[in-house]
N, C-alpha and C. Protein backbone atom coordinates (compact mmCIF):
# COMPACT_ATOMS: atom_id res chain seq x y z
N UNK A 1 -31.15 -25.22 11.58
CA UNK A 1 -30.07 -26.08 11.17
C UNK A 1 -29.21 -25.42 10.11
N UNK A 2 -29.76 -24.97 8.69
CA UNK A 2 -29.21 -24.19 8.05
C UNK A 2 -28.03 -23.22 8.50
N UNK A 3 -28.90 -22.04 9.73
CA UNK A 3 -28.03 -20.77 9.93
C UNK A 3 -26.93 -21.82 10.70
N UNK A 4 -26.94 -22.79 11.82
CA UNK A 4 -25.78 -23.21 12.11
C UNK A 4 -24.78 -23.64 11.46
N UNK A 5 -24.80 -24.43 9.92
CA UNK A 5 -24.42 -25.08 9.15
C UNK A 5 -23.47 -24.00 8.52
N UNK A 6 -23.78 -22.98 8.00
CA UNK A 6 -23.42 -21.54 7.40
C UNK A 6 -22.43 -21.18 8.75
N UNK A 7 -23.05 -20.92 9.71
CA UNK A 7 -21.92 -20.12 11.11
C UNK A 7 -20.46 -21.36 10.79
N UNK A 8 -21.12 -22.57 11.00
CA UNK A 8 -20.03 -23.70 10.97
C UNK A 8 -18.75 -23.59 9.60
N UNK A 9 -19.71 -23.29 8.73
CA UNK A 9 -18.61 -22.78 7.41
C UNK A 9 -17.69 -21.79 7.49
N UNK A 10 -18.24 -20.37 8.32
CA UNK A 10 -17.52 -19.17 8.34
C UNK A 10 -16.55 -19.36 9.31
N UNK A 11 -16.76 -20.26 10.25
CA UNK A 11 -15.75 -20.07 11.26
C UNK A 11 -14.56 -20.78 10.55
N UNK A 12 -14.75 -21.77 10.15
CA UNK A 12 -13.52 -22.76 9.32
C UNK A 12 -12.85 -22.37 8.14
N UNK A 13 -14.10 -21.07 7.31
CA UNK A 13 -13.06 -20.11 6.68
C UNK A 13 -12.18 -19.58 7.45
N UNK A 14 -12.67 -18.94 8.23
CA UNK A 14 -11.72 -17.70 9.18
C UNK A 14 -10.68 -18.51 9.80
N UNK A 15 -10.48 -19.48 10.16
CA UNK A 15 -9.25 -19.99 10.13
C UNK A 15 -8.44 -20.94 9.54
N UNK A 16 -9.31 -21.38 8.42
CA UNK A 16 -8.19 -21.73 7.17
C UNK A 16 -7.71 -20.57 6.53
N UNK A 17 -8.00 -18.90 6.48
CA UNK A 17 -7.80 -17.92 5.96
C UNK A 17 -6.24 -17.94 5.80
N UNK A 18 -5.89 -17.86 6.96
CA UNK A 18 -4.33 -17.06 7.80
C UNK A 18 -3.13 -18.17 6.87
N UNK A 19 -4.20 -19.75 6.81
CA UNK A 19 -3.11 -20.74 5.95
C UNK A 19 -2.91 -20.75 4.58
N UNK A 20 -3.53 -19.86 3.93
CA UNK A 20 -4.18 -19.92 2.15
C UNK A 20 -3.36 -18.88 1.79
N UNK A 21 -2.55 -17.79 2.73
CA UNK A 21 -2.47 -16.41 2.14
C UNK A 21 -1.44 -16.34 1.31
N UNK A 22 -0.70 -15.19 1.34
CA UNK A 22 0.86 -14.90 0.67
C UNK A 22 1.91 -16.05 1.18
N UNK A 23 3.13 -15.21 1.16
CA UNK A 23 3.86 -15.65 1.30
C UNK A 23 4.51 -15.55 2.70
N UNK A 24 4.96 -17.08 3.39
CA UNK A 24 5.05 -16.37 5.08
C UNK A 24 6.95 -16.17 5.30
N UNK A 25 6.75 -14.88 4.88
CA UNK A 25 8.24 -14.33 5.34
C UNK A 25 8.47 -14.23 6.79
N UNK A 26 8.25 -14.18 7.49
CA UNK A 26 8.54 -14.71 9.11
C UNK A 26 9.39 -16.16 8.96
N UNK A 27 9.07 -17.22 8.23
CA UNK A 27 10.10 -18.17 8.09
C UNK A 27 11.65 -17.94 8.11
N UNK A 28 11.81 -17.06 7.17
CA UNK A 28 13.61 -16.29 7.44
C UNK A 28 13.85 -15.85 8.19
N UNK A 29 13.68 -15.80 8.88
CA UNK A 29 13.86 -14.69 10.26
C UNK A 29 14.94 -15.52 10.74
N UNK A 30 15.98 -14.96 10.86
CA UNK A 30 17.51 -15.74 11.26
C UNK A 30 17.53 -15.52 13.20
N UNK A 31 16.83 -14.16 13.28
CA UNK A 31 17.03 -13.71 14.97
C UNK A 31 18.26 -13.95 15.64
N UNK A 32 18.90 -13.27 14.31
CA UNK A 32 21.10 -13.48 14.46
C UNK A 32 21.36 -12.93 15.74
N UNK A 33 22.13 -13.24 16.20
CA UNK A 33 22.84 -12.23 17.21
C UNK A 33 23.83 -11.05 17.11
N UNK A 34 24.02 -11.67 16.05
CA UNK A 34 24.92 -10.91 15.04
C UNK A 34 24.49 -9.74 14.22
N UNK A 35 23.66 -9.38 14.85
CA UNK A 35 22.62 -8.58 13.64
C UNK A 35 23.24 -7.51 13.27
N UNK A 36 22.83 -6.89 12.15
CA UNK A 36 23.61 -5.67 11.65
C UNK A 36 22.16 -4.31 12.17
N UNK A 37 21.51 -4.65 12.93
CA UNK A 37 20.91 -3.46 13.33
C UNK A 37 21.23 -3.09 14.70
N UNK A 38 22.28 -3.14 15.13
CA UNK A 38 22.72 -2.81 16.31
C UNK A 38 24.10 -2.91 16.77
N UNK A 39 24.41 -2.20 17.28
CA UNK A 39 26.02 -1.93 17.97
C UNK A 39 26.28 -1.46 19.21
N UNK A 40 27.25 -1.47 19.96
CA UNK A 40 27.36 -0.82 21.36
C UNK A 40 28.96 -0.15 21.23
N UNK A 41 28.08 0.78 21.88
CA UNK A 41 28.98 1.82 22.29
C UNK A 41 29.29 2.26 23.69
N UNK A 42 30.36 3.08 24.07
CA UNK A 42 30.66 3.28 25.28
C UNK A 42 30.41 4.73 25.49
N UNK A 43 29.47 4.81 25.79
CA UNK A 43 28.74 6.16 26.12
C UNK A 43 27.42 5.89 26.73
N UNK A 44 26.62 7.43 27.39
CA UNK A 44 25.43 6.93 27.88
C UNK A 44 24.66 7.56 26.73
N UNK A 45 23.04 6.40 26.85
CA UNK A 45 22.25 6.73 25.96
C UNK A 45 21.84 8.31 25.61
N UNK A 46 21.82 8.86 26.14
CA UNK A 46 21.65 10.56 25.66
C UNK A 46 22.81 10.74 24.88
N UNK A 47 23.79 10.55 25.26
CA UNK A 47 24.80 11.04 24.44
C UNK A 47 25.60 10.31 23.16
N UNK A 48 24.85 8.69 23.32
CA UNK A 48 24.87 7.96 22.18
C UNK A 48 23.78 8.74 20.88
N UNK A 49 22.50 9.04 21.11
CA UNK A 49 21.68 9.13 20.36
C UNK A 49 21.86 10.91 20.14
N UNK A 50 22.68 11.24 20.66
CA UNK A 50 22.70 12.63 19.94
C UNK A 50 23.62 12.82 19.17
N UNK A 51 24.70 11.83 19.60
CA UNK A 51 25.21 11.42 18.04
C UNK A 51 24.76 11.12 17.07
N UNK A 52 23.93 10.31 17.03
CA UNK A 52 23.40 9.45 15.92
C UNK A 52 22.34 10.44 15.15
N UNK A 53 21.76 11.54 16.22
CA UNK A 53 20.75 12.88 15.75
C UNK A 53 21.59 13.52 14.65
N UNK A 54 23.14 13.64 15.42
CA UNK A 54 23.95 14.58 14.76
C UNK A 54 24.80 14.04 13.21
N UNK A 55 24.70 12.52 13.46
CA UNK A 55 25.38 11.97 12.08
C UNK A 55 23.69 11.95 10.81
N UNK A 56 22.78 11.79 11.29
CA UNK A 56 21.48 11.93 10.42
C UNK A 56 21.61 13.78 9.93
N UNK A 57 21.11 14.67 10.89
CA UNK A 57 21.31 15.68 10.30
C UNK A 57 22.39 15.98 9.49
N UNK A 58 23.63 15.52 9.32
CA UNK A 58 24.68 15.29 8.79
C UNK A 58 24.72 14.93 6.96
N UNK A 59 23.47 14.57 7.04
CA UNK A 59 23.53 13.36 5.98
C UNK A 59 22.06 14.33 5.20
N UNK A 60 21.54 15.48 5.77
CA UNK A 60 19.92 16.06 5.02
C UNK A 60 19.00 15.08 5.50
N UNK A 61 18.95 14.14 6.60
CA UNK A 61 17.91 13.62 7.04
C UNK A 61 17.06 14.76 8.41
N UNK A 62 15.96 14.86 7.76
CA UNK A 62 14.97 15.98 8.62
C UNK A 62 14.37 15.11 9.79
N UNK A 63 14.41 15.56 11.14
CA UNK A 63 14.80 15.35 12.00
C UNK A 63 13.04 15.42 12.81
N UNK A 64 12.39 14.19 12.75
CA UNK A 64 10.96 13.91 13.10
C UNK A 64 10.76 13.40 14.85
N UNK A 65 11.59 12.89 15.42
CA UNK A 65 11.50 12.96 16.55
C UNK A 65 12.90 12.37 17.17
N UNK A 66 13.01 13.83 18.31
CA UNK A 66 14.25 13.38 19.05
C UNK A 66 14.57 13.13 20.71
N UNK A 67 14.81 12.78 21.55
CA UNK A 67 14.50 12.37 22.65
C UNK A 67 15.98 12.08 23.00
N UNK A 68 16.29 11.82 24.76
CA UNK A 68 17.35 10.97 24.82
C UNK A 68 17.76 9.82 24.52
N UNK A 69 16.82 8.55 24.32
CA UNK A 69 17.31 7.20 24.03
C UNK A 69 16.14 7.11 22.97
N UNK A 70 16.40 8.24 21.85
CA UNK A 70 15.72 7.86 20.86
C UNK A 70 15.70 8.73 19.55
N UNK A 71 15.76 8.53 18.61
CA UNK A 71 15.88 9.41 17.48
C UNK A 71 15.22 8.76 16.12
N UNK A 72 14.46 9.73 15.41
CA UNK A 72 13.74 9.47 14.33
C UNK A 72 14.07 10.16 12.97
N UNK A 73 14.62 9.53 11.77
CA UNK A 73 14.89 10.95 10.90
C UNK A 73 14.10 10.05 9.78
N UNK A 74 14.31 11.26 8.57
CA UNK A 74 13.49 10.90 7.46
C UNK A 74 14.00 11.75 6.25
N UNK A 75 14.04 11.13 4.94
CA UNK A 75 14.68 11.48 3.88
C UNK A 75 14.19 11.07 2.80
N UNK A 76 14.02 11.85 1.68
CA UNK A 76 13.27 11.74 0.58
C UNK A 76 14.53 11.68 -0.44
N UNK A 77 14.15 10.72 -1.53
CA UNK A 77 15.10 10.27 -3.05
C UNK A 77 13.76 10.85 -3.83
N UNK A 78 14.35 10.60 -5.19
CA UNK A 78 13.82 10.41 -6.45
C UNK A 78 14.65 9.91 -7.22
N UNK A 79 14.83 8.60 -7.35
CA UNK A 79 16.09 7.84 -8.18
C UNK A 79 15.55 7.75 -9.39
N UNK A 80 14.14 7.95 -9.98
CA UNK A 80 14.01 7.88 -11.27
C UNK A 80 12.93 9.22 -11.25
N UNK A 81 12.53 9.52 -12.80
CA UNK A 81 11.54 10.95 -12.82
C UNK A 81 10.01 10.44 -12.34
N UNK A 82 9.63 9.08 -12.31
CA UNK A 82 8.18 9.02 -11.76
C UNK A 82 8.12 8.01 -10.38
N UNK A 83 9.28 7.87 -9.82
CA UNK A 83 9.37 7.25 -8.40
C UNK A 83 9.96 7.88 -7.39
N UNK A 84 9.24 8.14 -6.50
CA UNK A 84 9.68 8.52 -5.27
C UNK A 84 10.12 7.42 -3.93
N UNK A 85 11.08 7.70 -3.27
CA UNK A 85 11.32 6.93 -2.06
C UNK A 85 11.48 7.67 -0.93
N UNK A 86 11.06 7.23 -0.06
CA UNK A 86 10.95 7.55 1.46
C UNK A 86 11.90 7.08 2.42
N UNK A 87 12.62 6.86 3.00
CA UNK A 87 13.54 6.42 3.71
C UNK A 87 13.35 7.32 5.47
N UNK A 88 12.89 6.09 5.88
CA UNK A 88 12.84 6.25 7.60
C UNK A 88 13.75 5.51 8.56
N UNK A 89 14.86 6.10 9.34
CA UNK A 89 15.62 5.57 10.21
C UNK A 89 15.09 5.80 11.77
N UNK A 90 14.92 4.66 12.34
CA UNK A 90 14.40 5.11 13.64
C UNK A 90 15.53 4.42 14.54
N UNK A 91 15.85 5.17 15.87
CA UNK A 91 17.24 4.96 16.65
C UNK A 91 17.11 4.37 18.06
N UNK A 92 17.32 3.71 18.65
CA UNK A 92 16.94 3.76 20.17
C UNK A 92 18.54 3.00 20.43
N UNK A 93 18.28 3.56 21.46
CA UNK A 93 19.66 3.13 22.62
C UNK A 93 19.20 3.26 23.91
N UNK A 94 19.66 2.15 24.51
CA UNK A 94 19.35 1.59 25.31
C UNK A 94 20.38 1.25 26.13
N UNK A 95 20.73 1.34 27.77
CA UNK A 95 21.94 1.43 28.45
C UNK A 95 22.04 -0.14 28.87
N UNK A 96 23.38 -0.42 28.62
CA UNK A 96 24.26 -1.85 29.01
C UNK A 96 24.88 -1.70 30.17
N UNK A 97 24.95 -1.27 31.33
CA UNK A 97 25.71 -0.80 32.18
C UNK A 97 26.38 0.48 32.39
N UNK A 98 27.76 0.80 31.73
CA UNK A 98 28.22 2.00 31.09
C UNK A 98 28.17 2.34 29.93
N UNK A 99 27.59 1.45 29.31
CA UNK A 99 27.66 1.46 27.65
C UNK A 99 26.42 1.56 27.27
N UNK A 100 26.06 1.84 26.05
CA UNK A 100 24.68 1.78 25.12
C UNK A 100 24.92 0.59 23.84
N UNK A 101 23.86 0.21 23.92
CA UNK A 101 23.78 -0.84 22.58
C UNK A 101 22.40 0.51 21.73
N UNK A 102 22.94 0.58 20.88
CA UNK A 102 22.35 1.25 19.89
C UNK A 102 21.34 0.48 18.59
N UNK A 103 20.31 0.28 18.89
CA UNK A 103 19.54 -0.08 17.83
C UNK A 103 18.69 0.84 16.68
N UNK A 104 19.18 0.23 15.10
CA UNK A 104 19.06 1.27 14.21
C UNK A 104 18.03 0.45 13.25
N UNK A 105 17.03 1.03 12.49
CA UNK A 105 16.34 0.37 11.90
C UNK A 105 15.51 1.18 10.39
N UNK A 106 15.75 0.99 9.76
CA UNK A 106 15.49 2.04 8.46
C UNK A 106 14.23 1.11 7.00
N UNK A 107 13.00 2.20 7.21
CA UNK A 107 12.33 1.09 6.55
C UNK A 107 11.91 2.16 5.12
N UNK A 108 12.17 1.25 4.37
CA UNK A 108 11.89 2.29 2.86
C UNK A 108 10.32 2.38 1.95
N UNK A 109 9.94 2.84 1.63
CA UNK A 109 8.49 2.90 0.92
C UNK A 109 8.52 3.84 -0.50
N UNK A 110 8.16 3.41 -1.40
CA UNK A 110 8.57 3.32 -2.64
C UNK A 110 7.45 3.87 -3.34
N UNK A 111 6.96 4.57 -3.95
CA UNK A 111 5.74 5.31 -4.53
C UNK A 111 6.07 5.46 -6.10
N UNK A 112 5.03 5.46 -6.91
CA UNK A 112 4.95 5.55 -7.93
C UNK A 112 4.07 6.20 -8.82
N UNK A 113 4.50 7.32 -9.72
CA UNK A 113 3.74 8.13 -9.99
C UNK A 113 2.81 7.60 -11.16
N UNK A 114 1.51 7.66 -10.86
CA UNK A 114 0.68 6.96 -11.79
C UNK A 114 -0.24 8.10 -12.35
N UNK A 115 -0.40 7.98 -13.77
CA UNK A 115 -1.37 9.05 -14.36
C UNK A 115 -2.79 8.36 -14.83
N UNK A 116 -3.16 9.28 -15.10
CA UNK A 116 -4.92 8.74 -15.20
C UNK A 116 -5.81 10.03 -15.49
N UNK A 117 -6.23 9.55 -16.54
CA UNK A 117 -7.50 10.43 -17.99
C UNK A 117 -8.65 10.78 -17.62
N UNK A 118 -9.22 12.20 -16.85
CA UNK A 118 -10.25 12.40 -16.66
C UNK A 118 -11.09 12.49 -17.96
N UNK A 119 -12.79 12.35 -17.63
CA UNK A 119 -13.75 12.08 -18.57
C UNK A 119 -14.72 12.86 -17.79
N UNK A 120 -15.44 13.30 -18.90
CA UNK A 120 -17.22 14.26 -18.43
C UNK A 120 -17.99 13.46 -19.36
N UNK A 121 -18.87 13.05 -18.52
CA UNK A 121 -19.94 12.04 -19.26
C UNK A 121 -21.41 13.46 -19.90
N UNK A 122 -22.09 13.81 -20.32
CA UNK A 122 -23.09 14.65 -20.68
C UNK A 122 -24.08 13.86 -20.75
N UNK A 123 -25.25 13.59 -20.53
CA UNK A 123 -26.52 12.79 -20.52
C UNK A 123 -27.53 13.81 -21.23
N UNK A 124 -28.45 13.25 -22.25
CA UNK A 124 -29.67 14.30 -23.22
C UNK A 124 -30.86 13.26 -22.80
N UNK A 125 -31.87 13.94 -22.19
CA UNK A 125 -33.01 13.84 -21.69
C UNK A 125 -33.69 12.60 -22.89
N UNK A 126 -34.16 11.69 -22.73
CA UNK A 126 -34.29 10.62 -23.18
C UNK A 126 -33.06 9.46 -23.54
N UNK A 127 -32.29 9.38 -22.51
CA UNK A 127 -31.62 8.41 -22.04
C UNK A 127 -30.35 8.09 -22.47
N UNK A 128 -30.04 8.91 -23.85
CA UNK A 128 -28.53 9.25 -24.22
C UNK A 128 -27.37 9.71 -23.23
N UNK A 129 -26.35 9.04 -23.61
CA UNK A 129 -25.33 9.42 -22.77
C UNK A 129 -24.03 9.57 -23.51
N UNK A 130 -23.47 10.65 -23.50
CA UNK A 130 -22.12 10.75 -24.07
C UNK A 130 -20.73 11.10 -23.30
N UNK A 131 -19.78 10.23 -23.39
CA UNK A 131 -18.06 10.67 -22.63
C UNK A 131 -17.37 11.42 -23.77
N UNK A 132 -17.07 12.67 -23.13
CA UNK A 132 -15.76 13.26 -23.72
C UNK A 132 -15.05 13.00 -23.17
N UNK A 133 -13.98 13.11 -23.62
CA UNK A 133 -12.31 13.38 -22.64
C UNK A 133 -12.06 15.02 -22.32
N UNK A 134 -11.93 15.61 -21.08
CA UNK A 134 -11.68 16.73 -20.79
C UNK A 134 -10.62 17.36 -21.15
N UNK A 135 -9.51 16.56 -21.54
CA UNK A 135 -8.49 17.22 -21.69
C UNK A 135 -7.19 17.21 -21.08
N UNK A 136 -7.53 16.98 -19.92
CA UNK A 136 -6.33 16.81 -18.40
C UNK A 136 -6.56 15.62 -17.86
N UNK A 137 -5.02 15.39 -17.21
CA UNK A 137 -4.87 14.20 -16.50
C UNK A 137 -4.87 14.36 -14.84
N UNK A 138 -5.01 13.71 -14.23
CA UNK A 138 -4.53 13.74 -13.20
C UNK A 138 -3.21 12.91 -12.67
N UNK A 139 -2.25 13.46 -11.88
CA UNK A 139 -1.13 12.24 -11.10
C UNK A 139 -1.20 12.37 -9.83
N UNK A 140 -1.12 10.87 -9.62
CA UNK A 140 -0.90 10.40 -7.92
C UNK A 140 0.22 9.80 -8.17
N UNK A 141 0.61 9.84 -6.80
CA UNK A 141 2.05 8.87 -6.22
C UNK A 141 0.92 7.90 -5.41
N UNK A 142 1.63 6.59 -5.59
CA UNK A 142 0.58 5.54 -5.47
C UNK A 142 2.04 4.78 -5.10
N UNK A 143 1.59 4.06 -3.37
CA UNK A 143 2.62 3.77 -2.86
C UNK A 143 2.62 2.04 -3.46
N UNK A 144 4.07 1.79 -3.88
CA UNK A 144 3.86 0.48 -4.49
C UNK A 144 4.78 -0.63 -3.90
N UNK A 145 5.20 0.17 -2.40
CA UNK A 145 6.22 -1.23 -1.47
C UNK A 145 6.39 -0.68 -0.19
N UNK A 146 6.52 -1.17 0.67
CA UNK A 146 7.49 -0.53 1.71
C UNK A 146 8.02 -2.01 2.60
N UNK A 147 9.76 -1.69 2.83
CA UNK A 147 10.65 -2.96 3.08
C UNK A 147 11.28 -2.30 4.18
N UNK A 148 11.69 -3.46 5.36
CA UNK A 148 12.50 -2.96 6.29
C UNK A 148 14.26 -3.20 5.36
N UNK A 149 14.89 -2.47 5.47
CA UNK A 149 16.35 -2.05 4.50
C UNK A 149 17.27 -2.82 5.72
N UNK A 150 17.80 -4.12 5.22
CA UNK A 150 18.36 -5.26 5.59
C UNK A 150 19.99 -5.28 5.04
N UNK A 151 20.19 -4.36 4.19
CA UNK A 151 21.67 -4.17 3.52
C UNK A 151 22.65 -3.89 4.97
N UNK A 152 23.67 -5.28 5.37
CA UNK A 152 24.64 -4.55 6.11
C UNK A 152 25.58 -3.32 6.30
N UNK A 153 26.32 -3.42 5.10
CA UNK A 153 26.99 -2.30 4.60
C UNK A 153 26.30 -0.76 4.77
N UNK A 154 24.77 -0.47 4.79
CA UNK A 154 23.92 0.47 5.09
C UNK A 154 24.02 0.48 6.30
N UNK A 155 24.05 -0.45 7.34
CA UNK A 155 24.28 -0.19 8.97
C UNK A 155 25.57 0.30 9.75
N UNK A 156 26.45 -0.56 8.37
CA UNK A 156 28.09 -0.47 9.11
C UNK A 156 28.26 1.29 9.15
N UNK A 157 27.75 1.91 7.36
CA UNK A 157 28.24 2.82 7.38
C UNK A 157 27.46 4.16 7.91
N UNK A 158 26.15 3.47 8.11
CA UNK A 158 25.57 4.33 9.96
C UNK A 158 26.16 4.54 11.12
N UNK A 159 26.46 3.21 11.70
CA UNK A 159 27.30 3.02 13.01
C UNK A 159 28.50 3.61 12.76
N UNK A 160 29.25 3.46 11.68
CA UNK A 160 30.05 4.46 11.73
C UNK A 160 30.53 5.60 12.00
N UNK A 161 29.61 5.98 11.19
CA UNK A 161 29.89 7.66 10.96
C UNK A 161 29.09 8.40 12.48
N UNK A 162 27.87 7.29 13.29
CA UNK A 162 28.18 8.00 14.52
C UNK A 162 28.87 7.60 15.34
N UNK A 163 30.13 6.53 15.63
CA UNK A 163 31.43 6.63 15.65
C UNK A 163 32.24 7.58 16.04
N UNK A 164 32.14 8.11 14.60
CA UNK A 164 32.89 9.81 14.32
C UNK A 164 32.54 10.95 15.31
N UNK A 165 30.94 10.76 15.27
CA UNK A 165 30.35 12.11 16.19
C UNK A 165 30.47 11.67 17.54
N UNK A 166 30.26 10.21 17.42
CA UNK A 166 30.55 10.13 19.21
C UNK A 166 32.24 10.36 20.09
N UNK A 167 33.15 10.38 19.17
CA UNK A 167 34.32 10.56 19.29
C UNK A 167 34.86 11.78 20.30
N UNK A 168 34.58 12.79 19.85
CA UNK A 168 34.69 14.15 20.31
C UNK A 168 34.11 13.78 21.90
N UNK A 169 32.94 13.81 22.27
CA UNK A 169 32.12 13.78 23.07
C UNK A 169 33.13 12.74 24.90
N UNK A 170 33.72 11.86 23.94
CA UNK A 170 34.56 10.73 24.91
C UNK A 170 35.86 11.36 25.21
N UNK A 171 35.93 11.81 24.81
CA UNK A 171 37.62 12.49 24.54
C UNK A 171 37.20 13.35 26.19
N UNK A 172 38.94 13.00 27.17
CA UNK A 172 38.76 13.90 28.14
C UNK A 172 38.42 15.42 27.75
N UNK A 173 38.58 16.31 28.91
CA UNK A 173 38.20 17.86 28.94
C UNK A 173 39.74 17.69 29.38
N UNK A 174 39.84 18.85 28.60
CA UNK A 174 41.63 19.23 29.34
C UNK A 174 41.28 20.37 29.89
């Protein structure tokens, strides 16, 4: 009776769990149509996304995976002396008929350099124990966020600028 009584508890934790937690950001979720992570263009997907290869390399974003209806770049900040940021844009396009709708999506992760005081403990045979401080520290970058980057103005002036590169590409051959 007991062990059932106990099973009966754990299960009713495990799903009151999911209701007790943080905070449920899925509530905002607008699922605009309007969204600022995507645009269409009149080109085909290969030649949409090698634009978009070519406006990232453009910009010092190092170039992690590239494909025809797909592109991955990545770019490192240091906006202050003990934080680092990561910045990942990932690309896909996808064909509308003659056109590509281009979906762009850039998620940031934020690290923070944290220090911390090594110690040597020495132990003397009848049960004494002594900590020095060694002297040196150690630092980690100790990741302290990562956000999908929701700023329109950051998309417009993506879609833009491959815009620019896709320009050339449309233009007849004389």
């Amino acid at each position: 009776m007991y062990r059932v009584a106990v099973l009966g508890w754990m299960v009713a934790t495990l799903i009151a769990l999911p209701s007790c937690g943080g905070p449920r950001v899925y509530r905002g979720e607008q699922f605009d149509p309007e969204s600022q992570y995507q645009r269409l263009f009149d080109a085909a997907p290969a030649v949409a996304c090698q634009a978009a290869r070519s406006a990232l390399l453009s910009q010092g974003y190092l170039i992690s995976q590239s494909g025809p209806d797909a592109v991955k770049g990545h770019k490192e900040f240091q906006p202050e002396e003990e934080t680092h940021v990561d910045l990942e844009l990932t690309i896909n396009c996808d064909q509308r008929g003659a056109r590509t709708i281009m979906y762009a999506n850039a998620v940031q992760e934020r690290y923070q350099l944290k220090k911390s005081r090594q110690t040597t403990s020495i132990s003397v045979p009848g049960g004494a124990g002594l900590s020095l401080p060694l002297g040196s520290s150690t630092e980690n970058l100790i990741k302290t966020g990562t956000e999908t980057v929701s700023d329109r103005d950051f998309y417009e002036r993506f879609f833009t600028l491959v815009g620019k590169f896709l320009a050339p590409a449309l233009r007849p051959a004389r």
